[in-house]
PDB file of N, CA and C in Angstrom:
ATOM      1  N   UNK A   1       2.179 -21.507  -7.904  1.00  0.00           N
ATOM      2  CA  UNK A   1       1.770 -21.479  -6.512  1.00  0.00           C
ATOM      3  C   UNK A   1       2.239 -20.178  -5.838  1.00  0.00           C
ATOM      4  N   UNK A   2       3.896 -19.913  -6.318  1.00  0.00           N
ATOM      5  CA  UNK A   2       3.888 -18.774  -5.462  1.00  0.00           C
ATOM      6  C   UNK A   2       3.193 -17.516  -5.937  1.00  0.00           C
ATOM      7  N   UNK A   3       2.896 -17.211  -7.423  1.00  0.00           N
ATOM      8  CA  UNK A   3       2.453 -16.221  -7.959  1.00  0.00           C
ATOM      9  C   UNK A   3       0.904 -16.413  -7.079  1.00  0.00           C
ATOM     10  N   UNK A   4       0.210 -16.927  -6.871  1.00  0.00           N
ATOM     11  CA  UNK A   4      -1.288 -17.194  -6.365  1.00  0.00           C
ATOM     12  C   UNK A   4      -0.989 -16.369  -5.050  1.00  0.00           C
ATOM     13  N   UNK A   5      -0.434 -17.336  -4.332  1.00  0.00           N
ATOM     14  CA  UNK A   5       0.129 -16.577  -2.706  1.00  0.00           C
ATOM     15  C   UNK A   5       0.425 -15.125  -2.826  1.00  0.00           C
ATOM     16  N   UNK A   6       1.304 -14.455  -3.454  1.00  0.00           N
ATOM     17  CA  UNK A   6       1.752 -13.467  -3.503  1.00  0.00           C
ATOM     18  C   UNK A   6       0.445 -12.336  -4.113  1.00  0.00           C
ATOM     19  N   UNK A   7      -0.347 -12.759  -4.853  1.00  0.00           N
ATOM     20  CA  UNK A   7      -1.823 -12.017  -5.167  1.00  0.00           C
ATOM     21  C   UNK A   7      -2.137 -12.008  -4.044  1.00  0.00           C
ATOM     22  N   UNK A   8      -2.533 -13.251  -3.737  1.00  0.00           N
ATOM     23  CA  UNK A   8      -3.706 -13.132  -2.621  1.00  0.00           C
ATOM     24  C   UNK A   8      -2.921 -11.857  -1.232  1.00  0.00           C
ATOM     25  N   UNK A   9      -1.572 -12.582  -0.794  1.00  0.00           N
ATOM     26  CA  UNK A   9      -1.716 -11.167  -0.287  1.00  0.00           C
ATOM     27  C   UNK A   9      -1.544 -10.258  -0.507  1.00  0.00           C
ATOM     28  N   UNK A  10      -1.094  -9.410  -1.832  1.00  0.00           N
ATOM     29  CA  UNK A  10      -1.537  -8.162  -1.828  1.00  0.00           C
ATOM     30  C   UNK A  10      -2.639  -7.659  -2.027  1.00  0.00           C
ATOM     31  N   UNK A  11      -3.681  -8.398  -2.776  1.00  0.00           N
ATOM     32  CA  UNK A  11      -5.602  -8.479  -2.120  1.00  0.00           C
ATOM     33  C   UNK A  11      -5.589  -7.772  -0.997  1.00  0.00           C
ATOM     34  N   UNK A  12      -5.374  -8.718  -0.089  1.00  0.00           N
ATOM     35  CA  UNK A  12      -5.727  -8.644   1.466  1.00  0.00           C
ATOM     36  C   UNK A  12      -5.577  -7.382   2.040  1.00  0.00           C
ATOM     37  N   UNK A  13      -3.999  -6.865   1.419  1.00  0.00           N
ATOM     38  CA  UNK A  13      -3.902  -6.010   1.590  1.00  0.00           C
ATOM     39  C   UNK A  13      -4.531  -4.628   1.108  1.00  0.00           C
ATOM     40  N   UNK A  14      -4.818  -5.039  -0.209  1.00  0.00           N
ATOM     41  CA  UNK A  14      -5.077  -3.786  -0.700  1.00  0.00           C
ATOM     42  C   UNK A  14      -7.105  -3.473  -0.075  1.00  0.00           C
ATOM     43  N   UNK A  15      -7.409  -4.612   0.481  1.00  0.00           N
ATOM     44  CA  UNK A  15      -8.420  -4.685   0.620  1.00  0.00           C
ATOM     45  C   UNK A  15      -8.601  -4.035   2.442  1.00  0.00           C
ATOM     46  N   UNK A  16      -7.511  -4.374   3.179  1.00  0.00           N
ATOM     47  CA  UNK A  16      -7.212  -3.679   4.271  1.00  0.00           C
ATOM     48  C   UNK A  16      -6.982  -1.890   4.513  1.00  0.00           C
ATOM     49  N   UNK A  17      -6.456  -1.884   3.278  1.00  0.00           N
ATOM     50  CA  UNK A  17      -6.108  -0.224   3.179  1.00  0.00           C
ATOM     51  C   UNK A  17      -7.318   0.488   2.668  1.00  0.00           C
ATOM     52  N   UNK A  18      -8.097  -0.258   1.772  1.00  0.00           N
ATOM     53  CA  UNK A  18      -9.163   0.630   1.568  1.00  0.00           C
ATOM     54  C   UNK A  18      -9.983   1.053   2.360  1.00  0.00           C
ATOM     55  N   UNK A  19     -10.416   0.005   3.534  1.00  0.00           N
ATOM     56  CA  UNK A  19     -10.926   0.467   4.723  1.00  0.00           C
ATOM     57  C   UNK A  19     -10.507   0.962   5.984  1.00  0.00           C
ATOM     58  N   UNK A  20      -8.905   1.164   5.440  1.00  0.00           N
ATOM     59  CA  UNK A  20      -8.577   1.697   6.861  1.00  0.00           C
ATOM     60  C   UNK A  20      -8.055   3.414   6.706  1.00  0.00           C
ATOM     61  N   UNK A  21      -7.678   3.482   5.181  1.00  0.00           N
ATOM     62  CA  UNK A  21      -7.094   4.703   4.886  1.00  0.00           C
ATOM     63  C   UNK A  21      -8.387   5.886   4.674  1.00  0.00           C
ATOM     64  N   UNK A  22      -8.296   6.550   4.493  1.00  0.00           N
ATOM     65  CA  UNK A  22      -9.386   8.186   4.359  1.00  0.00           C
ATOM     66  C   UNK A  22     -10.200   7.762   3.535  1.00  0.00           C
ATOM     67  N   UNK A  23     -11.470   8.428   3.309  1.00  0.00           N
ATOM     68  CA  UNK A  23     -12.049   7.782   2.519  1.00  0.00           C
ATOM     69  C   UNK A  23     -11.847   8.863   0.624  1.00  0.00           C
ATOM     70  N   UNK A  24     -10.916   9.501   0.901  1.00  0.00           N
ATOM     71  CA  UNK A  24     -10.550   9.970  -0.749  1.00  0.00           C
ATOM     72  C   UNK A  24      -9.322   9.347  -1.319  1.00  0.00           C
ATOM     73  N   UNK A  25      -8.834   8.501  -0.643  1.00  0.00           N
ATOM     74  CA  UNK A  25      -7.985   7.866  -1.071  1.00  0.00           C
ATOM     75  C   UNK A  25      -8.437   6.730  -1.829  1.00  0.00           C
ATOM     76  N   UNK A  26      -7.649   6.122  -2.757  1.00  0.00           N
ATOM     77  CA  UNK A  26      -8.366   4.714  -3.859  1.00  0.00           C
ATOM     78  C   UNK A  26      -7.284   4.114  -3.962  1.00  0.00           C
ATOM     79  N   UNK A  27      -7.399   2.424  -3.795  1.00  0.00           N
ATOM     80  CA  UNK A  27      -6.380   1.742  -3.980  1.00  0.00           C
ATOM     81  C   UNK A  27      -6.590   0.329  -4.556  1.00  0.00           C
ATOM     82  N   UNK A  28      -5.646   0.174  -5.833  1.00  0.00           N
ATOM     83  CA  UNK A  28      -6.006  -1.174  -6.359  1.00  0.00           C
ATOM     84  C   UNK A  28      -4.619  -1.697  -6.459  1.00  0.00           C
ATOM     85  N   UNK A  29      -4.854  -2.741  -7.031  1.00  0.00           N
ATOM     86  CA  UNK A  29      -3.432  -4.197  -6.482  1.00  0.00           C
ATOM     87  C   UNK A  29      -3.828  -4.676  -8.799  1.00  0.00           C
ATOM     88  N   UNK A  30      -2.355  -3.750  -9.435  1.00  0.00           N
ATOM     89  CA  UNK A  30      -1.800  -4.394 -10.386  1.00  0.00           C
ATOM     90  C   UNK A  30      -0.715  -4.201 -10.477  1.00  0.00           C
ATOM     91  N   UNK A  31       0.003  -4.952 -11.461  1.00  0.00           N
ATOM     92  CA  UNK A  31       1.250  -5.304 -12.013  1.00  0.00           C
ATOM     93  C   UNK A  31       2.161  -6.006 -10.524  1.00  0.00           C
ATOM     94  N   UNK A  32       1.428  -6.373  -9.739  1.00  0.00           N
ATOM     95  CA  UNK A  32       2.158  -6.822  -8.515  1.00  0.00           C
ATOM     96  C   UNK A  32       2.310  -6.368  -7.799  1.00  0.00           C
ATOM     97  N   UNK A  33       1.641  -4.972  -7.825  1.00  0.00           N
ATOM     98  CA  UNK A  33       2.089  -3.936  -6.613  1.00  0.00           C
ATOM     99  C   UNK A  33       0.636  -3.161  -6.066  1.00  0.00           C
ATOM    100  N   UNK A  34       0.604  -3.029  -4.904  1.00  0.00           N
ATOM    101  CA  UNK A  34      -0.179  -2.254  -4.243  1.00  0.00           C
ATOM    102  C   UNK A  34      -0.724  -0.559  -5.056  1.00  0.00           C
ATOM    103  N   UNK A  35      -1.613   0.130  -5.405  1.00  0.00           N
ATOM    104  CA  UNK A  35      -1.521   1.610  -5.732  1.00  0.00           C
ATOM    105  C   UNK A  35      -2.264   2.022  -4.907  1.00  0.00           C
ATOM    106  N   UNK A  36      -1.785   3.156  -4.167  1.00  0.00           N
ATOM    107  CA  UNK A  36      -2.741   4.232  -3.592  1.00  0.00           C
ATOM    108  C   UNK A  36      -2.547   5.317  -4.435  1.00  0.00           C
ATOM    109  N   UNK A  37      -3.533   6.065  -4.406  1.00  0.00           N
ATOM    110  CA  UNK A  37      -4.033   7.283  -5.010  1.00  0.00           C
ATOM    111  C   UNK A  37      -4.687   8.081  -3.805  1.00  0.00           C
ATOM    112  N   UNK A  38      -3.743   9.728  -3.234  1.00  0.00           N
ATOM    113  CA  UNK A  38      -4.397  10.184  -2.206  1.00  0.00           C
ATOM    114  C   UNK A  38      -4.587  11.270  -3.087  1.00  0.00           C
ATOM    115  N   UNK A  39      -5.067  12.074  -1.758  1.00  0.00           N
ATOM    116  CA  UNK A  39      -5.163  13.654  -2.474  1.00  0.00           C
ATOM    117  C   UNK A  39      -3.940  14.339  -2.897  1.00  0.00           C
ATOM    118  N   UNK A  40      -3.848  15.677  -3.668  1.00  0.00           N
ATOM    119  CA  UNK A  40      -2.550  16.442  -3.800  1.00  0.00           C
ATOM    120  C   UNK A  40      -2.118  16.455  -2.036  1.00  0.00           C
ATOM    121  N   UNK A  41      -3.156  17.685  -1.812  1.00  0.00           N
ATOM    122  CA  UNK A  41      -2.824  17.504  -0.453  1.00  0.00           C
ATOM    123  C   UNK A  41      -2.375  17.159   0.740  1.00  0.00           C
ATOM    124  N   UNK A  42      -2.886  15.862   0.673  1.00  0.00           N
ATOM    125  CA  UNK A  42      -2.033  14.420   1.695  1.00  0.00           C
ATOM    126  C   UNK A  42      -1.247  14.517   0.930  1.00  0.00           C
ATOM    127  N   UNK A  43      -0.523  14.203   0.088  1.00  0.00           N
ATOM    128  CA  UNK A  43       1.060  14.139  -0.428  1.00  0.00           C
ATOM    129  C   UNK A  43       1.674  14.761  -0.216  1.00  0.00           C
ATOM    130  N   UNK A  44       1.244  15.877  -0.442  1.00  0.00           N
ATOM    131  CA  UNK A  44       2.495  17.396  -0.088  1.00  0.00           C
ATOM    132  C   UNK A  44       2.257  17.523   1.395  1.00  0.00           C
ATOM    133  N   UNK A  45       1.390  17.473   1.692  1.00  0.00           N
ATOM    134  CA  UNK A  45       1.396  17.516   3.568  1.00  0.00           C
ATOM    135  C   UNK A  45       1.679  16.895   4.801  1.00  0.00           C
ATOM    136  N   UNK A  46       0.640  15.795   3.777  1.00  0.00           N
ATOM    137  CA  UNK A  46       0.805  14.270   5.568  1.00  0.00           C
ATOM    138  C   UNK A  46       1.828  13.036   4.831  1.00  0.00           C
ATOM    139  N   UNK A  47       2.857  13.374   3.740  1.00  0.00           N
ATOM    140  CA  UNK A  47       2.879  11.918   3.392  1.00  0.00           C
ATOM    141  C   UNK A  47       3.997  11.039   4.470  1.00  0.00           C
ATOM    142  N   UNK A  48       4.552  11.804   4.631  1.00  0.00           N
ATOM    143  CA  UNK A  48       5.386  10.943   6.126  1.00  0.00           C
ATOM    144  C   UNK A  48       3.835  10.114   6.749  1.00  0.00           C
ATOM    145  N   UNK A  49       3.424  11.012   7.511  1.00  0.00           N
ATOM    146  CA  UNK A  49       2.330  10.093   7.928  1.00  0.00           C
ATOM    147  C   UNK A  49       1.344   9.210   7.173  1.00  0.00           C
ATOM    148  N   UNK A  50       1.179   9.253   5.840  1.00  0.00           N
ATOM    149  CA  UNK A  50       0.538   8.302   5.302  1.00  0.00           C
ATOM    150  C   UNK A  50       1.037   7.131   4.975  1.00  0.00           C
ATOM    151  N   UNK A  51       2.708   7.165   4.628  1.00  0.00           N
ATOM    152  CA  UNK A  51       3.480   6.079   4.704  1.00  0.00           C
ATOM    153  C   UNK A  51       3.381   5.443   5.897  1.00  0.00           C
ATOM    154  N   UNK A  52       3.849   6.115   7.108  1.00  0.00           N
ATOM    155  CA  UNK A  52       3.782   5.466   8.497  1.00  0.00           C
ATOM    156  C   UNK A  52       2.756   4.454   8.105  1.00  0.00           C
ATOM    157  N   UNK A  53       1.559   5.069   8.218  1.00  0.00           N
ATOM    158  CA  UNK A  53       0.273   4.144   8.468  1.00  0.00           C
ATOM    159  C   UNK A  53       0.248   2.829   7.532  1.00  0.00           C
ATOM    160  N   UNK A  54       0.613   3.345   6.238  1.00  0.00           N
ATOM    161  CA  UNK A  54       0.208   2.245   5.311  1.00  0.00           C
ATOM    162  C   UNK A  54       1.152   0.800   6.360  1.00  0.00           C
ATOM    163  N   UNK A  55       2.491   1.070   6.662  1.00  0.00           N
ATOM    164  CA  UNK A  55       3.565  -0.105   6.815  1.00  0.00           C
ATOM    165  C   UNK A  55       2.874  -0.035   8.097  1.00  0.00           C
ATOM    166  N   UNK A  56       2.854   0.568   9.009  1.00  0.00           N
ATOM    167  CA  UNK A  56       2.048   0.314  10.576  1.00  0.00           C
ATOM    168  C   UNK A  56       0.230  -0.961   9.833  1.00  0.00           C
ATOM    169  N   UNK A  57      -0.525  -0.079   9.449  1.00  0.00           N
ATOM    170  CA  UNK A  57      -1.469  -1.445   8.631  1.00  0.00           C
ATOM    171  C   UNK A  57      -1.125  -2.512   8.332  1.00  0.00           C
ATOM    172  N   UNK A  58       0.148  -2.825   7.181  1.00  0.00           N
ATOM    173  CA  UNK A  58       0.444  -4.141   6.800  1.00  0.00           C
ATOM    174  C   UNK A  58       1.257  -4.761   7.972  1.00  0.00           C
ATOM    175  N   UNK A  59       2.014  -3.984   8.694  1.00  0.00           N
ATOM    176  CA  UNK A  59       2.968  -5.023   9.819  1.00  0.00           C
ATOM    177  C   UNK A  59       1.778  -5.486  10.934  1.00  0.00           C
ATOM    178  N   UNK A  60       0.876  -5.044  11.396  1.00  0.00           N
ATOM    179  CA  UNK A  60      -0.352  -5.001  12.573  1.00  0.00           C
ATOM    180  C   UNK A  60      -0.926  -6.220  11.296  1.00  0.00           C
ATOM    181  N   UNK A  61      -1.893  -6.272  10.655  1.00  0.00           N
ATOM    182  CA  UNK A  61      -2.243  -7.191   9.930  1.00  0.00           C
ATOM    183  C   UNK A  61      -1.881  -8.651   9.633  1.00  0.00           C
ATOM    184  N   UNK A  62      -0.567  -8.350   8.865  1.00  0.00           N
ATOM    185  CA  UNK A  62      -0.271  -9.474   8.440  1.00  0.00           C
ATOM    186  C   UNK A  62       1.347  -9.589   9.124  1.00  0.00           C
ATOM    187  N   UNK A  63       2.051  -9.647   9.768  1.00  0.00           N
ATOM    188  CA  UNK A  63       3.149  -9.950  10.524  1.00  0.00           C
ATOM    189  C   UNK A  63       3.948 -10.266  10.360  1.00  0.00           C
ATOM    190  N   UNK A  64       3.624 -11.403  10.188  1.00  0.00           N
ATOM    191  CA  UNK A  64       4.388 -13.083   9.365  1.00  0.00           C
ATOM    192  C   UNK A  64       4.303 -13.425   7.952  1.00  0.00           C
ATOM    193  N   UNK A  65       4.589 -12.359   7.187  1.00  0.00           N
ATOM    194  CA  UNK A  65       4.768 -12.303   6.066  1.00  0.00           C
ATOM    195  C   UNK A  65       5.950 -12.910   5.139  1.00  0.00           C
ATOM    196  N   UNK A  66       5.638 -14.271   3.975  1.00  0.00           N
ATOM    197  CA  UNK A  66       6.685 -14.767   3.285  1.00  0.00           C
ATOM    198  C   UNK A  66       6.935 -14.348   2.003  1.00  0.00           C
ATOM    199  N   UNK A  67       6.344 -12.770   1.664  1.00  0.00           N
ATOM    200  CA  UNK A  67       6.466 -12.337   0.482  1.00  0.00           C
ATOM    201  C   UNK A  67       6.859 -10.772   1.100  1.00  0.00           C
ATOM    202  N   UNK A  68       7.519 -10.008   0.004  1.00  0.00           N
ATOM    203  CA  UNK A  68       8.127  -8.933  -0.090  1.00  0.00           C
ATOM    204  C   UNK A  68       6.683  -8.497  -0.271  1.00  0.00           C
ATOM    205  N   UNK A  69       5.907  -6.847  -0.038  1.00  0.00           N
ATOM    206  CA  UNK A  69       4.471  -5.835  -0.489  1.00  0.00           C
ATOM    207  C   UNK A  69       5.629  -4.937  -1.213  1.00  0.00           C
ATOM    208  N   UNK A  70       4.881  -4.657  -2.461  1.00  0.00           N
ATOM    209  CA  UNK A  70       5.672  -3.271  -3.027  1.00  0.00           C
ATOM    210  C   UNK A  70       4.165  -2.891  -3.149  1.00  0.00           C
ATOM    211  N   UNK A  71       4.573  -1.243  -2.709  1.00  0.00           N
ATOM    212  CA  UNK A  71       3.049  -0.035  -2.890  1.00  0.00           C
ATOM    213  C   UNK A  71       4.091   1.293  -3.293  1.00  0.00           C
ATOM    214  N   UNK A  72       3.225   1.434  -4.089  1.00  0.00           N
ATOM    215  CA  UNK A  72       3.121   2.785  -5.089  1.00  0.00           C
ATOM    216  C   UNK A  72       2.001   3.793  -4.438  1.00  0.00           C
ATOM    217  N   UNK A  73       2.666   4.775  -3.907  1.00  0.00           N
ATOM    218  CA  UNK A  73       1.784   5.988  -3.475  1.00  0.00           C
ATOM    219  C   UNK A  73       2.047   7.324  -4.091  1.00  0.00           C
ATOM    220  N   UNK A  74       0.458   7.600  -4.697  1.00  0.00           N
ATOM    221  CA  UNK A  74       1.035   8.797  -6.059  1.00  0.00           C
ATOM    222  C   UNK A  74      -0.470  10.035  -5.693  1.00  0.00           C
ATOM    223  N   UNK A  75       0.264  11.295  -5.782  1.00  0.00           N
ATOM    224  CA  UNK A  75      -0.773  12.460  -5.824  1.00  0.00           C
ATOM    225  C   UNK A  75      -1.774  11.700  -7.012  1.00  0.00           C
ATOM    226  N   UNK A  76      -3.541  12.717  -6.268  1.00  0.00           N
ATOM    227  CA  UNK A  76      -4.111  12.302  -7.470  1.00  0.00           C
ATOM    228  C   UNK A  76      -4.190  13.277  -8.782  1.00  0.00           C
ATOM    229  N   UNK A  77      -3.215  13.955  -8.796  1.00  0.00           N
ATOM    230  CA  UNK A  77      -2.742  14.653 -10.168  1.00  0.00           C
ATOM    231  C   UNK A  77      -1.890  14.212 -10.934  1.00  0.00           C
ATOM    232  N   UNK A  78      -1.696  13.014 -10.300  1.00  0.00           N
ATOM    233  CA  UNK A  78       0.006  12.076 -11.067  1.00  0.00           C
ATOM    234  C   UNK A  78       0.551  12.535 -10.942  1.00  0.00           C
ATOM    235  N   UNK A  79       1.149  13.345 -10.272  1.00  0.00           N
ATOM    236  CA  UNK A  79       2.184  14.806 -10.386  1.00  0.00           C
ATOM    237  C   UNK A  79       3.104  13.794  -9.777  1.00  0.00           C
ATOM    238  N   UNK A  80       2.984  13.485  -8.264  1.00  0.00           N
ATOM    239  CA  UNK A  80       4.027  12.966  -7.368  1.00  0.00           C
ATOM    240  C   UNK A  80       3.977  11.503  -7.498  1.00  0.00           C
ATOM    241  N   UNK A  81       5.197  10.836  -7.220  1.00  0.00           N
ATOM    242  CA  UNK A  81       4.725   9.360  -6.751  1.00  0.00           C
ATOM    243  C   UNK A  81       5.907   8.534  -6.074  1.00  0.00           C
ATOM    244  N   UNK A  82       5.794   7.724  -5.350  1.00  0.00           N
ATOM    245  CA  UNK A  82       6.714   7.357  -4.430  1.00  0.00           C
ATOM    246  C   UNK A  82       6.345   5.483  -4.423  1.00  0.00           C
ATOM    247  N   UNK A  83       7.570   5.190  -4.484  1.00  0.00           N
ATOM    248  CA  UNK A  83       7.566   3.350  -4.167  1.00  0.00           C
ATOM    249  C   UNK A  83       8.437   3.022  -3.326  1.00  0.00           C
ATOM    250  N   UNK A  84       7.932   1.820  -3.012  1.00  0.00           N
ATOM    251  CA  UNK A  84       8.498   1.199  -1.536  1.00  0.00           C
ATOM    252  C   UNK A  84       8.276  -0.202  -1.295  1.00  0.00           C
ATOM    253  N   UNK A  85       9.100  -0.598  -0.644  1.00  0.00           N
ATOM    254  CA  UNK A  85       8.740  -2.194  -0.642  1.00  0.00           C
ATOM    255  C   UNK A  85       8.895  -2.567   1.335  1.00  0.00           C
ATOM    256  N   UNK A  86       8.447  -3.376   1.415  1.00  0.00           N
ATOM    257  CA  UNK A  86       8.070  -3.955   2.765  1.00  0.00           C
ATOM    258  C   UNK A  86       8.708  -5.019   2.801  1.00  0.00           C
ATOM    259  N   UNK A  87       9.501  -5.344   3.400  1.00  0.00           N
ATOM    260  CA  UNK A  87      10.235  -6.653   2.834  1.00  0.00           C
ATOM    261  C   UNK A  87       9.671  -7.865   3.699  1.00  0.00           C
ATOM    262  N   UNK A  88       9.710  -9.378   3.250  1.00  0.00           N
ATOM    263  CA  UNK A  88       8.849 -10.443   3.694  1.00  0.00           C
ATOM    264  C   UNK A  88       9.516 -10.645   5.392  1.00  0.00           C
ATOM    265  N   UNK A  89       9.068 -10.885   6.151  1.00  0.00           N
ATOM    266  CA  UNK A  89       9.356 -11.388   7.712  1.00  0.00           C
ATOM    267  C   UNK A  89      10.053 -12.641   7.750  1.00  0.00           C
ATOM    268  N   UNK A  90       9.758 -13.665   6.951  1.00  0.00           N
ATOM    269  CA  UNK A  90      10.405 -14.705   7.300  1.00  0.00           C
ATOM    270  C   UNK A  90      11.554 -15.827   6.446  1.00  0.00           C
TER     271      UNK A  90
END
């Protein structure tokens, strides 16, 4: 049961970010964790601000959250990559 719950919302999520983030960015939901894939660019440039947004998206969204989000945000050269976790609200 909890493994089901814990998919579904990172779905939601990952399904939230695709339409809210740039459109060269790509993001899929395995091994339990969120992936974005931006440009080199956004990484080396905006990634303060792309983090902001991602946790500003999931806290505005979903709020009341009873699961921890871990997202993986990585240049799309694989070069860079950065993880993070969101921890559950309640």
């Amino acid at each position: 049961m909890k493994k089901a719950a814990t998919k579904k919302l990172h779905l939601e999520i990952a399904s939230l970010l695709e339409k809210a983030l740039p459109g060269n960015a790509k993001i899929n939901y395995q091994d339990n964790m969120i992936k974005v894939v931006v440009s080199r660019e956004d990484f080396e440039n905006r990634f303060g601000e792309v983090l902001h947004h991602i946790k500003h998206l999931i806290d505005e969204e979903h709020p009341f959250r009873s699961y921890d989000v871990s997202v993986l945000v990585r240049d799309s050269g694989f070069r860079f990559e950065h993880v993070f976790k969101i921890w559950k609200t309640l």
